[in-house]
Structure formats: C-alpha cells, structure tokens
PDB file of N, CA and C in Angstrom:
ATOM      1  N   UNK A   1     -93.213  -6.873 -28.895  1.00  0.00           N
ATOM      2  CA  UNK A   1     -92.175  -6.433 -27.988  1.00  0.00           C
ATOM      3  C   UNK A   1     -92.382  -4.967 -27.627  1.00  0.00           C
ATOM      4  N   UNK A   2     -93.036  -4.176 -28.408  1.00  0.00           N
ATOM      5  CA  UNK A   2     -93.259  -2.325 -28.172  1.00  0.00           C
ATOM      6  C   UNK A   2     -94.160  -2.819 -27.274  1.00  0.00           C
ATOM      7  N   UNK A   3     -95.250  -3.934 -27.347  1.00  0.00           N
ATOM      8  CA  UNK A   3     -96.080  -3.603 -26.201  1.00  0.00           C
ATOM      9  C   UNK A   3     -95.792  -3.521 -24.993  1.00  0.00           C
ATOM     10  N   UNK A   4     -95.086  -4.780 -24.510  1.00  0.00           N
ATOM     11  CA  UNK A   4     -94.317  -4.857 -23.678  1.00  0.00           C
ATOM     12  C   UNK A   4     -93.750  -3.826 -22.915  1.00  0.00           C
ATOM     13  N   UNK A   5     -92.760  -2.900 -23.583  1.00  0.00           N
ATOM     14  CA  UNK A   5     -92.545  -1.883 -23.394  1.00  0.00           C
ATOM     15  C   UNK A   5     -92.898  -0.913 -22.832  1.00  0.00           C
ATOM     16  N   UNK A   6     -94.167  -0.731 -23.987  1.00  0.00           N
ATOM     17  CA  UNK A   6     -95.097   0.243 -23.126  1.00  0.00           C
ATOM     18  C   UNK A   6     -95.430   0.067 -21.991  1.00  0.00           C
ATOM     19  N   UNK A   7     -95.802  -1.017 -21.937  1.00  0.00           N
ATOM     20  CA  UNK A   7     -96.616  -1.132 -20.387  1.00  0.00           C
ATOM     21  C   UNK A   7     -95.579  -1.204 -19.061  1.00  0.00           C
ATOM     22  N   UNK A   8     -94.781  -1.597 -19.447  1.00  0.00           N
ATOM     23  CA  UNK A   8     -93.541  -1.447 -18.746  1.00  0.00           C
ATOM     24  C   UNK A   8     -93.097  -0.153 -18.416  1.00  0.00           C
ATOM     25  N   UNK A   9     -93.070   0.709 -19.262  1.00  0.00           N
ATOM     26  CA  UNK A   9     -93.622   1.912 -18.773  1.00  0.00           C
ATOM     27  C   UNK A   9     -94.204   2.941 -18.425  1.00  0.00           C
ATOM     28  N   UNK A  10     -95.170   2.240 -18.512  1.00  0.00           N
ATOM     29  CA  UNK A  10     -96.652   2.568 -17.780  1.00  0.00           C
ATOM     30  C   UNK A  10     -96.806   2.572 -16.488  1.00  0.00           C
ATOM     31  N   UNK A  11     -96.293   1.041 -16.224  1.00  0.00           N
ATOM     32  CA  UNK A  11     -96.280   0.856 -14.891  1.00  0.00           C
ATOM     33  C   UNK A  11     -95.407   1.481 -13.977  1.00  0.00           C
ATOM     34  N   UNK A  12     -93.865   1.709 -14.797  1.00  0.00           N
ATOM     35  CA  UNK A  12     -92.749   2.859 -14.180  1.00  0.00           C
ATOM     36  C   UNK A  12     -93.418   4.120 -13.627  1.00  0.00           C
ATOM     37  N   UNK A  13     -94.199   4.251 -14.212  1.00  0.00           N
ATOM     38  CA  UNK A  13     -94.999   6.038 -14.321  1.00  0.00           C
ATOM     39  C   UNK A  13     -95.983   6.228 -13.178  1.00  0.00           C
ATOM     40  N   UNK A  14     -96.869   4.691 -13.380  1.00  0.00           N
ATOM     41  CA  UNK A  14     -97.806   4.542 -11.654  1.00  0.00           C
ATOM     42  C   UNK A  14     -96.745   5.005 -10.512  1.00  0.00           C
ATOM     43  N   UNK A  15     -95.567   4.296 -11.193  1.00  0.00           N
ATOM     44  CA  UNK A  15     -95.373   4.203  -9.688  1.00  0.00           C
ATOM     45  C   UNK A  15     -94.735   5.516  -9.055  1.00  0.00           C
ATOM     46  N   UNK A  16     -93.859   5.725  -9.988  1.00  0.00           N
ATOM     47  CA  UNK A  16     -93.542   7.650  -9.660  1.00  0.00           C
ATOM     48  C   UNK A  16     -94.444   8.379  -9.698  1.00  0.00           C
ATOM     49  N   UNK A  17     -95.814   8.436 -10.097  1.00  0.00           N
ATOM     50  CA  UNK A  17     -96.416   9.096  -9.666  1.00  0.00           C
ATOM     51  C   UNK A  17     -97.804   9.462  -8.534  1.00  0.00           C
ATOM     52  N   UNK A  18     -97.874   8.238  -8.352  1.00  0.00           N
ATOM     53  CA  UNK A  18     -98.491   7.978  -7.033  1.00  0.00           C
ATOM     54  C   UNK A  18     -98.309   8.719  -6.014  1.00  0.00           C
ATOM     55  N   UNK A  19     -97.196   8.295  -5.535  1.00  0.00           N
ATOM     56  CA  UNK A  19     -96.304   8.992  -4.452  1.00  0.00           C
ATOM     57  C   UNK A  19     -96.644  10.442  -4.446  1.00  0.00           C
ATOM     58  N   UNK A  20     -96.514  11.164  -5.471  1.00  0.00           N
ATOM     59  CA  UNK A  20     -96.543  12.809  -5.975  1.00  0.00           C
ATOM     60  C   UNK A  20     -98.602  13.639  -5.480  1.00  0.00           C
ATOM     61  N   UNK A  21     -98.688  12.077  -6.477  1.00  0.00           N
ATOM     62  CA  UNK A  21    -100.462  12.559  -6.254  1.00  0.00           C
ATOM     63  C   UNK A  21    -100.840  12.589  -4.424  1.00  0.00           C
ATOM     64  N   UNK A  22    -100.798  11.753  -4.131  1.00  0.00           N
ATOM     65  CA  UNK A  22    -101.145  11.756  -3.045  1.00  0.00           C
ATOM     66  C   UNK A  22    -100.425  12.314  -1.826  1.00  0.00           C
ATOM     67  N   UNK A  23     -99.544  12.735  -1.908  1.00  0.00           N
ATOM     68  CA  UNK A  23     -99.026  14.013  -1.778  1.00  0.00           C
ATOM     69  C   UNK A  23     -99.537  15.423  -1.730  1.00  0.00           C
ATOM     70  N   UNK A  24     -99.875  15.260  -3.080  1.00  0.00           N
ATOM     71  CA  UNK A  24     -99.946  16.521  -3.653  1.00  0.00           C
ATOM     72  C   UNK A  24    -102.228  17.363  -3.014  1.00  0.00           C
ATOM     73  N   UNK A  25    -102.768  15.684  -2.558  1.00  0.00           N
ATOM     74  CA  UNK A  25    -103.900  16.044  -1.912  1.00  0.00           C
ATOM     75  C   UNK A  25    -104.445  16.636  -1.127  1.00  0.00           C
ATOM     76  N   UNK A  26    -105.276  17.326  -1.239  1.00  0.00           N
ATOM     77  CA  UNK A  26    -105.774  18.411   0.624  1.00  0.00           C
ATOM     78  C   UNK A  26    -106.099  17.443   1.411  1.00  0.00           C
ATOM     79  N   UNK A  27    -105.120  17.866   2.294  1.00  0.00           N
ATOM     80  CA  UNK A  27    -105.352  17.267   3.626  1.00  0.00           C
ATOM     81  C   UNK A  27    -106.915  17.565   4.654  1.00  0.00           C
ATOM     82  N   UNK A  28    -108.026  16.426   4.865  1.00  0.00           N
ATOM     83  CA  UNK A  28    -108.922  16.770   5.536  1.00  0.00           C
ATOM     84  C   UNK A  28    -108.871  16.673   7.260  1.00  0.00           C
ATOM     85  N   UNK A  29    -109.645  17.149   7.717  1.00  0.00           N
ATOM     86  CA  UNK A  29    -109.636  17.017   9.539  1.00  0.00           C
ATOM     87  C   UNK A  29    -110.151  16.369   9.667  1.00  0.00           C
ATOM     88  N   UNK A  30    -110.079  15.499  10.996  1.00  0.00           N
ATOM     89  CA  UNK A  30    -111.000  14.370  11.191  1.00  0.00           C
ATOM     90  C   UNK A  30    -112.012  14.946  11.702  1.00  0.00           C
ATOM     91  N   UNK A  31    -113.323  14.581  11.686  1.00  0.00           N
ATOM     92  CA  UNK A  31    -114.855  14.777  12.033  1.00  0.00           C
ATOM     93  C   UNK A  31    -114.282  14.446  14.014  1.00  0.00           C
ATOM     94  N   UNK A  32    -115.389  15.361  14.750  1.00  0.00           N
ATOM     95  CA  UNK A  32    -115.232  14.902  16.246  1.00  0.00           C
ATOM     96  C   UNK A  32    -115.896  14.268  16.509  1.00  0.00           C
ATOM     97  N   UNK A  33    -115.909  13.021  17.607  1.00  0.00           N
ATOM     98  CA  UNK A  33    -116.291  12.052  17.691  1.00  0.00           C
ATOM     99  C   UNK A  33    -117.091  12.393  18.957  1.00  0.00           C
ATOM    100  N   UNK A  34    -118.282  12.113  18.734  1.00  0.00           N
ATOM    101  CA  UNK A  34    -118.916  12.562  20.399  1.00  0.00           C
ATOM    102  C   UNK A  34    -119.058  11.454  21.417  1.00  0.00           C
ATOM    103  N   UNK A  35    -119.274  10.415  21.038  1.00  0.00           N
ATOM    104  CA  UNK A  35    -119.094   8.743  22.142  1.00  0.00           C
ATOM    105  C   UNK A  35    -118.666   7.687  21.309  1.00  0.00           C
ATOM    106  N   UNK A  36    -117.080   7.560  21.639  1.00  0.00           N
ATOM    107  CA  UNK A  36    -116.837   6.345  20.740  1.00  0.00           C
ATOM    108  C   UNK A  36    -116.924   5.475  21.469  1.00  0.00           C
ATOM    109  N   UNK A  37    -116.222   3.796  20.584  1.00  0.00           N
ATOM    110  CA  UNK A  37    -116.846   2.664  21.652  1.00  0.00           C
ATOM    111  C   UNK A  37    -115.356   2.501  22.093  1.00  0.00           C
ATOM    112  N   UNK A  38    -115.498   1.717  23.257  1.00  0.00           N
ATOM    113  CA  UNK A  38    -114.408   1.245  24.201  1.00  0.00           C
ATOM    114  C   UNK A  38    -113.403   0.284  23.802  1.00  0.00           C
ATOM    115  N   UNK A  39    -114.371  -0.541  22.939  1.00  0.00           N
ATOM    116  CA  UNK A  39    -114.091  -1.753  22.319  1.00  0.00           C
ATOM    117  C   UNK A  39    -113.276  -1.394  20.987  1.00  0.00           C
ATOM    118  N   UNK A  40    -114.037  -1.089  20.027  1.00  0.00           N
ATOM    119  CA  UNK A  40    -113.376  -0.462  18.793  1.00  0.00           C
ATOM    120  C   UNK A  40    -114.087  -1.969  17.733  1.00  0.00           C
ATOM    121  N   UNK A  41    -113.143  -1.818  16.908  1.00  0.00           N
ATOM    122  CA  UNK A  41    -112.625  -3.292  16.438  1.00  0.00           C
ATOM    123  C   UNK A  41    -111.736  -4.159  16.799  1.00  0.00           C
ATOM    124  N   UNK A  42    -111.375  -4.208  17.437  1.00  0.00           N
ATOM    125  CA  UNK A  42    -110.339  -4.571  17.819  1.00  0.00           C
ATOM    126  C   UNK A  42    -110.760  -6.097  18.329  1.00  0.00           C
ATOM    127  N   UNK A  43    -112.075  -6.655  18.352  1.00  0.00           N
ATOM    128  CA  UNK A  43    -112.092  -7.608  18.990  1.00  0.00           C
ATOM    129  C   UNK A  43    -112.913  -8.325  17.365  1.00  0.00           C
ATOM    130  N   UNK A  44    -113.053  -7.487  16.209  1.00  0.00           N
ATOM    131  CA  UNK A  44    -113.369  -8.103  14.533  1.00  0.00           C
ATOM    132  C   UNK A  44    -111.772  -8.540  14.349  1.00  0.00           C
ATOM    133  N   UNK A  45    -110.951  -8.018  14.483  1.00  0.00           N
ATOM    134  CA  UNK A  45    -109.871  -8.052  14.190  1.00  0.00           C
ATOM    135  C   UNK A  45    -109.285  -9.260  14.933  1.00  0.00           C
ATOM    136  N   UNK A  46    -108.956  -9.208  16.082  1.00  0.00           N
ATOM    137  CA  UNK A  46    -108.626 -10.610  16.692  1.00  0.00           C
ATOM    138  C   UNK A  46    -109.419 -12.202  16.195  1.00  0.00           C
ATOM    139  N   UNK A  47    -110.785 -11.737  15.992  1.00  0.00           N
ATOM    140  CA  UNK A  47    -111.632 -12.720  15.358  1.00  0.00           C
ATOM    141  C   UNK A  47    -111.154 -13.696  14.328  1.00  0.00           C
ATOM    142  N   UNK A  48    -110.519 -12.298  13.079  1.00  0.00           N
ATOM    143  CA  UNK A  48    -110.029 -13.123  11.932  1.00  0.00           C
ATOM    144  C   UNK A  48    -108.969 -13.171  12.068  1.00  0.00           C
ATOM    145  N   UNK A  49    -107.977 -12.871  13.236  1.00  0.00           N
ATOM    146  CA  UNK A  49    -106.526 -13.001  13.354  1.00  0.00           C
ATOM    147  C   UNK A  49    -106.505 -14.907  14.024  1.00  0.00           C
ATOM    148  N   UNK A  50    -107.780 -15.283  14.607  1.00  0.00           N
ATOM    149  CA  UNK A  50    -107.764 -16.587  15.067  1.00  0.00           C
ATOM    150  C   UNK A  50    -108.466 -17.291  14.123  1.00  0.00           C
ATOM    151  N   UNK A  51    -109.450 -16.844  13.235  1.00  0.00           N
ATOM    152  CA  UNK A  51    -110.016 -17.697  12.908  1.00  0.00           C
ATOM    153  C   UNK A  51    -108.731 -18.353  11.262  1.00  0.00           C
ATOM    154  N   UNK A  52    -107.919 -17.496  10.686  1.00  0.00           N
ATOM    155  CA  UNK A  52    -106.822 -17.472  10.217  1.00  0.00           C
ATOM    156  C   UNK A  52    -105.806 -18.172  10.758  1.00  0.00           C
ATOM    157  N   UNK A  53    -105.355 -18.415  12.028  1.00  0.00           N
ATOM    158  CA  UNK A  53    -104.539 -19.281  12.658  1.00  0.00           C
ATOM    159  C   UNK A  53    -105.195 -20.814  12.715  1.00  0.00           C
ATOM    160  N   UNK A  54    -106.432 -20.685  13.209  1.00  0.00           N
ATOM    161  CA  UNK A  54    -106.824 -22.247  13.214  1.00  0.00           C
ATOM    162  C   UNK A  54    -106.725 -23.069  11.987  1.00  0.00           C
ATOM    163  N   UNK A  55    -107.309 -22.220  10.932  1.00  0.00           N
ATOM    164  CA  UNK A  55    -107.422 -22.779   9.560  1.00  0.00           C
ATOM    165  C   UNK A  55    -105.994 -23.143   9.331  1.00  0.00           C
ATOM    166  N   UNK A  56    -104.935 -22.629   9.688  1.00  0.00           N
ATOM    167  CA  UNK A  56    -103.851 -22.809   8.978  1.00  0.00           C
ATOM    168  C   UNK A  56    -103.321 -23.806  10.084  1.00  0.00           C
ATOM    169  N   UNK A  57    -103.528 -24.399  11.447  1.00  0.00           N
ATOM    170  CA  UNK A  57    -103.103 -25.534  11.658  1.00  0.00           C
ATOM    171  C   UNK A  57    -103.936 -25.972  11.167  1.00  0.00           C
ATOM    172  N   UNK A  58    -105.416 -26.522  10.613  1.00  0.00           N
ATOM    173  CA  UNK A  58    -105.767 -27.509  10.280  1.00  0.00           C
ATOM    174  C   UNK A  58    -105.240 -27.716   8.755  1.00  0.00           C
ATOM    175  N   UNK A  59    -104.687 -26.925   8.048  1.00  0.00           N
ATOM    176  CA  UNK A  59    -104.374 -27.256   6.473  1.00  0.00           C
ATOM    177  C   UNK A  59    -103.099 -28.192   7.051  1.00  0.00           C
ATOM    178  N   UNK A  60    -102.262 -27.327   7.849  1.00  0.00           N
ATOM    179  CA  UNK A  60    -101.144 -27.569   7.995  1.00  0.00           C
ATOM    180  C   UNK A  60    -101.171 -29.022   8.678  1.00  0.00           C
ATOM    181  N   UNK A  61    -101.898 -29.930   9.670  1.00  0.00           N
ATOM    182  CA  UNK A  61    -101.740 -31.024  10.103  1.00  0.00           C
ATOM    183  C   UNK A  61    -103.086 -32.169   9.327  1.00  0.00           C
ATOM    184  N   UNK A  62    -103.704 -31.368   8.170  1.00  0.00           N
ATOM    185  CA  UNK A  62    -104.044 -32.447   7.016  1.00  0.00           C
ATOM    186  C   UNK A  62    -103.229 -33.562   6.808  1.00  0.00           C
ATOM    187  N   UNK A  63    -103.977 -34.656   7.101  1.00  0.00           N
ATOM    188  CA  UNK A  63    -103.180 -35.825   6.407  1.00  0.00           C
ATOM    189  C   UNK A  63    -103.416 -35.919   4.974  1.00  0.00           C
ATOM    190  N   UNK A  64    -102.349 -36.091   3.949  1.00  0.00           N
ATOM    191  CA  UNK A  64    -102.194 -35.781   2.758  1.00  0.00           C
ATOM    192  C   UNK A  64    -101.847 -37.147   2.191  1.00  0.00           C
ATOM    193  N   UNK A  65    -102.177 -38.961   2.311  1.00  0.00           N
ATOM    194  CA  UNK A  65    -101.626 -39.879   2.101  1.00  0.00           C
ATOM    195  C   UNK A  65    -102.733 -40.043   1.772  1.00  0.00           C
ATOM    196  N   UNK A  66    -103.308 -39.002   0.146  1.00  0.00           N
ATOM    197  CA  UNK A  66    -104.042 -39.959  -0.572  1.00  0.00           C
ATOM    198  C   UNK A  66    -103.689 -40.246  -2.375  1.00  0.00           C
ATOM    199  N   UNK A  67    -103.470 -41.459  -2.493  1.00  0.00           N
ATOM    200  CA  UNK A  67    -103.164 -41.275  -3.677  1.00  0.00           C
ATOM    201  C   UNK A  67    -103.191 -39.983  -4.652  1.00  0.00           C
ATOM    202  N   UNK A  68    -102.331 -40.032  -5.528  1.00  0.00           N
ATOM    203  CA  UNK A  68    -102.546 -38.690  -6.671  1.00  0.00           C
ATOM    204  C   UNK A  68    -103.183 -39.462  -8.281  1.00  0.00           C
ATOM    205  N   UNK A  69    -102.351 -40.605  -8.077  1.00  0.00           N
ATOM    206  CA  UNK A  69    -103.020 -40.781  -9.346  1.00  0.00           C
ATOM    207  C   UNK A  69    -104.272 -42.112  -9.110  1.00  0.00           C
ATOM    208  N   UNK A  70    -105.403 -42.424 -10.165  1.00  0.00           N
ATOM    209  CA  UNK A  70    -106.134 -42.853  -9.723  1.00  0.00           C
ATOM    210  C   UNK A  70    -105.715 -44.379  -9.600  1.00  0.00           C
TER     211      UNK A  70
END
C-alpha cells in the first residue's frame, strides 16, 4: 500500500511540475525559411485523415455473424 502511494505521488509531482519546467525553458527563434513548399503537409495529413475514415467504415460495416464458440 506505501507503494502505491508513492507513486501516486510521483505522478502528482509530474504533473505540477511539468507545467513549471517548460515554462521555465529558453525560448528559441525560428530558423528563416528561404523557399518553403506551397503544399506543406497538409496533403500527408489528409492522407491519413482518409485513410483512417475508410478503415473505420469498413470495421464498422463488417459483418460479424460468425459463430463465437466453435
């Protein structure tokens, strides 16, 4: 049960102090960009934003009428 405990507040402690640390970091500048692309990611991103939708109608309209037990 002390272990428990502990870690319990351990984890209390991540979490208040996270916030503080990163905070508490030097702030860097961003590097200048001399030709970015037009595109970006933005079209990786849509990729797995569809390829994530399809999968989930096909789980979702699985026919599931197969026995469970043998």
């Amino acid at each position: 049960m002390k272990i428990r405990n502990l870690a319990a507040a351990a984890a209390a402690m991540t979490l208040v102090v996270a916030p503080v640390a990163a905070q508490a970091a030097p702030q860097r500048a961003a590097a200048p960009v001399e030709q970015g692309s037009e595109m970006g990611s933005a079209w990786v991103l849509g990729f797995f934003a569809l390829a994530a939708f399809i999968t989930a109608i096909v789980i979702a309209t699985k026919n599931h009428n197969e026995p469970v037990s043998p």
